[in-house]
Protein backbone atom coordinates (compact mmCIF):
# COMPACT_ATOMS: atom_id res chain seq x y z
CA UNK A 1 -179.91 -43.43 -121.85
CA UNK A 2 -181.11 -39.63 -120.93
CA UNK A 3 -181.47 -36.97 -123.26
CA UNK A 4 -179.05 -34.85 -123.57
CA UNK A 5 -179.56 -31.45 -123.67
CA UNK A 6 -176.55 -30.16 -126.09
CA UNK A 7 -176.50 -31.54 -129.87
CA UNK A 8 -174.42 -34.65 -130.72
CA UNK A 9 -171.64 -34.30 -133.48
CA UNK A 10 -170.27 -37.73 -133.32
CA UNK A 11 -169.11 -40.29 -136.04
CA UNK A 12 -171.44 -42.85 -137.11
CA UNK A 13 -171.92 -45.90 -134.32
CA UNK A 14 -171.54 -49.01 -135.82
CA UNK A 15 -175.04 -50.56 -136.86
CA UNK A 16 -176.26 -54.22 -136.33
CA UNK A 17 -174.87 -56.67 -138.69
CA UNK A 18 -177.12 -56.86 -141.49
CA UNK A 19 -175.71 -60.98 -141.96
CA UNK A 20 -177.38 -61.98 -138.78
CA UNK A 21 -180.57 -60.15 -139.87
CA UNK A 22 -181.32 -61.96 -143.05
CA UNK A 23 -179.44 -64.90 -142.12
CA UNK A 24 -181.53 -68.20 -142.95
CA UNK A 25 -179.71 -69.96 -139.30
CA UNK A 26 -181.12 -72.68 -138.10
CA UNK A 27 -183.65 -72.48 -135.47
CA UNK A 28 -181.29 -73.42 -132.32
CA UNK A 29 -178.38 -71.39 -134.07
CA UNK A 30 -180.79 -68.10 -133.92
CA UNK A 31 -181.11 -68.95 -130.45
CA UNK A 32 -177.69 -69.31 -129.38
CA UNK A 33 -177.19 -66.19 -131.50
CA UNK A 34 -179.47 -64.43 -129.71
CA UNK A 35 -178.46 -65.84 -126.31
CA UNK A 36 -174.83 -64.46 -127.32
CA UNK A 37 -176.13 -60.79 -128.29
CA UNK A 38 -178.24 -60.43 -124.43
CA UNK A 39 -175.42 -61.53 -123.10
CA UNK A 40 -172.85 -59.20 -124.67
CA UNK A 41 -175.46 -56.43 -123.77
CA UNK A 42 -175.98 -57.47 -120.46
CA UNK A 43 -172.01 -57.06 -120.10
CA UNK A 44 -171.82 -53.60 -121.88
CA UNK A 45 -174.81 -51.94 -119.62
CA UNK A 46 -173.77 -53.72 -116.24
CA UNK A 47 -170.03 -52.09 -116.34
CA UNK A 48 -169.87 -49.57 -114.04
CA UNK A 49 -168.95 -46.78 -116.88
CA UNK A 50 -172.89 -47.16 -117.99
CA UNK A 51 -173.91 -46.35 -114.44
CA UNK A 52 -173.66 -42.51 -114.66
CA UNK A 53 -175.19 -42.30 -117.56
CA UNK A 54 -178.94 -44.66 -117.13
CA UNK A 55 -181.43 -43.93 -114.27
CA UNK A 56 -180.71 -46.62 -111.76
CA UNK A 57 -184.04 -48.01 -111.55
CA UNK A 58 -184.49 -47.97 -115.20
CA UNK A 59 -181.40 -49.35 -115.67
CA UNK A 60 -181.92 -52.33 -113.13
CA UNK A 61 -185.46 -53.48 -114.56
CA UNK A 62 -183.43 -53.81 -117.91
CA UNK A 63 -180.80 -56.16 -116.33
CA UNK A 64 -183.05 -58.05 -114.30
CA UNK A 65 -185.33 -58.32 -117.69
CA UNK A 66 -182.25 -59.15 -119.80
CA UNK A 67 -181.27 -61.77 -117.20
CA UNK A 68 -184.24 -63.48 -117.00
CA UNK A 69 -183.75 -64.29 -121.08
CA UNK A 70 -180.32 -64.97 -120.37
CA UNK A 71 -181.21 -67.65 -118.27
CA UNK A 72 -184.03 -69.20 -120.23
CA UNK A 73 -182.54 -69.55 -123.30
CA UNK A 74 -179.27 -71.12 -121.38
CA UNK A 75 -181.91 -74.06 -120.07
CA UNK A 76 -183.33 -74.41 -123.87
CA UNK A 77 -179.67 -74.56 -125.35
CA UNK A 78 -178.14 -77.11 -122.79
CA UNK A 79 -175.25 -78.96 -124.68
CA UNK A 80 -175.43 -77.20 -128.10
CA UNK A 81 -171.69 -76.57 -128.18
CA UNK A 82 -171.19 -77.13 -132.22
CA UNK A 83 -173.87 -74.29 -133.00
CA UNK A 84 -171.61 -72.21 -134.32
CA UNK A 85 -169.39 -74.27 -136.27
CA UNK A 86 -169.42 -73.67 -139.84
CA UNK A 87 -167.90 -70.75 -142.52
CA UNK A 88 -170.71 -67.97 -141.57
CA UNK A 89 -170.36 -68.10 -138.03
CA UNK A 90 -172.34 -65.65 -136.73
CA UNK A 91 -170.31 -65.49 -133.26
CA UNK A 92 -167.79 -63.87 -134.39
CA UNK A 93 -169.36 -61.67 -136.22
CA UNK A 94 -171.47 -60.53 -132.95
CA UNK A 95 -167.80 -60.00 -131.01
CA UNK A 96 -167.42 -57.91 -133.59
CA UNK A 97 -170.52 -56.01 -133.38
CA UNK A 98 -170.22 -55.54 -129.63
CA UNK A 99 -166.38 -55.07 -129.65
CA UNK A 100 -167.33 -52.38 -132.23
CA UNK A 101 -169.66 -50.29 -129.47
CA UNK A 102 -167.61 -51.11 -126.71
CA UNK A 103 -164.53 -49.05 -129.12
CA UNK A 104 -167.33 -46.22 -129.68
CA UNK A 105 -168.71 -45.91 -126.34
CA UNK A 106 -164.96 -45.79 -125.09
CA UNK A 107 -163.87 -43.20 -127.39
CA UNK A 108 -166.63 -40.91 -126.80
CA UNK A 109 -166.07 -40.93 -122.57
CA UNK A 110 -169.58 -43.07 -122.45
CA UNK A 111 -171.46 -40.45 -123.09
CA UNK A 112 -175.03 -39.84 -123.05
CA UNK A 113 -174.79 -38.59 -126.60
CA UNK A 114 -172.76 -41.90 -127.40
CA UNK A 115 -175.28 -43.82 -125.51
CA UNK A 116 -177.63 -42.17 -127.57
C-alpha cells in the first residue's frame, strides 16, 4: 500500500492466527491451508475498493504472482476434500482471519493507513 503522509490513529488490525503458526498440520493440510489463505488474499486485493489505494502495476505483479501459487498448489491438492475435517480446523479459523480484515479495512474507508 503507499505511505501515507498523515499519522495513523487506528485500532489494532487483527493479527495472523497464532494456531495456524505453530500448528503441527499435516503436510497436505498446510498446503490446503495455505492454498486457502492466497486465495482469500487474492480476493481481498483484487476488489475494486483496493484499487485506489496500490500502484496498479505493483498491484498487478502481486496478483499475477499470487495466482500463479493459486494455481499450483490447486494441481498438487487435486481431490483432497477431507483436509480439513477434524476439531482444529484451521479453515475456519482462516475465514475468520480474513473476515476479520475485510471488517477492518471496511470500517476504516480502505484506507491507506488501514492498508498499512
Amino acid at each position: 500500500a503507499p505511505s501515507h503522509t498523515q499519522p495513523c490513529h487506528l485500532q489494532e488490525p487483527p493479527f495472523f492466527p497464532d494456531t495456524l503458526l505453530y500448528n503441527n498440520l499435516h503436510p497436505h493440510q498446510a498446503a490446503a491451508t495455505a492454498l486457502c489463505i492466497l486465495q482469500r488474499l487474492f480476493h481481498t486485493l483484487s476488489a475494486n475498493s483496493t484499487r485506489q489505494h496500490w500502484p496498479t502495476q505493483a498491484r498487478n505483479n502481486l496478483l499475477n504472482k499470487l495466482q500463479h501459487h493459486i494455481h499450483h498448489l490447486e494441481q498438487c491438492l487435486r481431490d483432497n476434500a477431507t483436509l480439513f475435517k477434524g476439531p482444529r480446523n484451521p479453515l475456519l479459523t482462516i475465514n475468520k482471519y480474513f473476515r476479520d480484515i475485510h471488517l477492518f479495512l471496511h470500517a476504516h474507508n480502505h484506507s491507506a493507513c488501514a492498508w498499512d
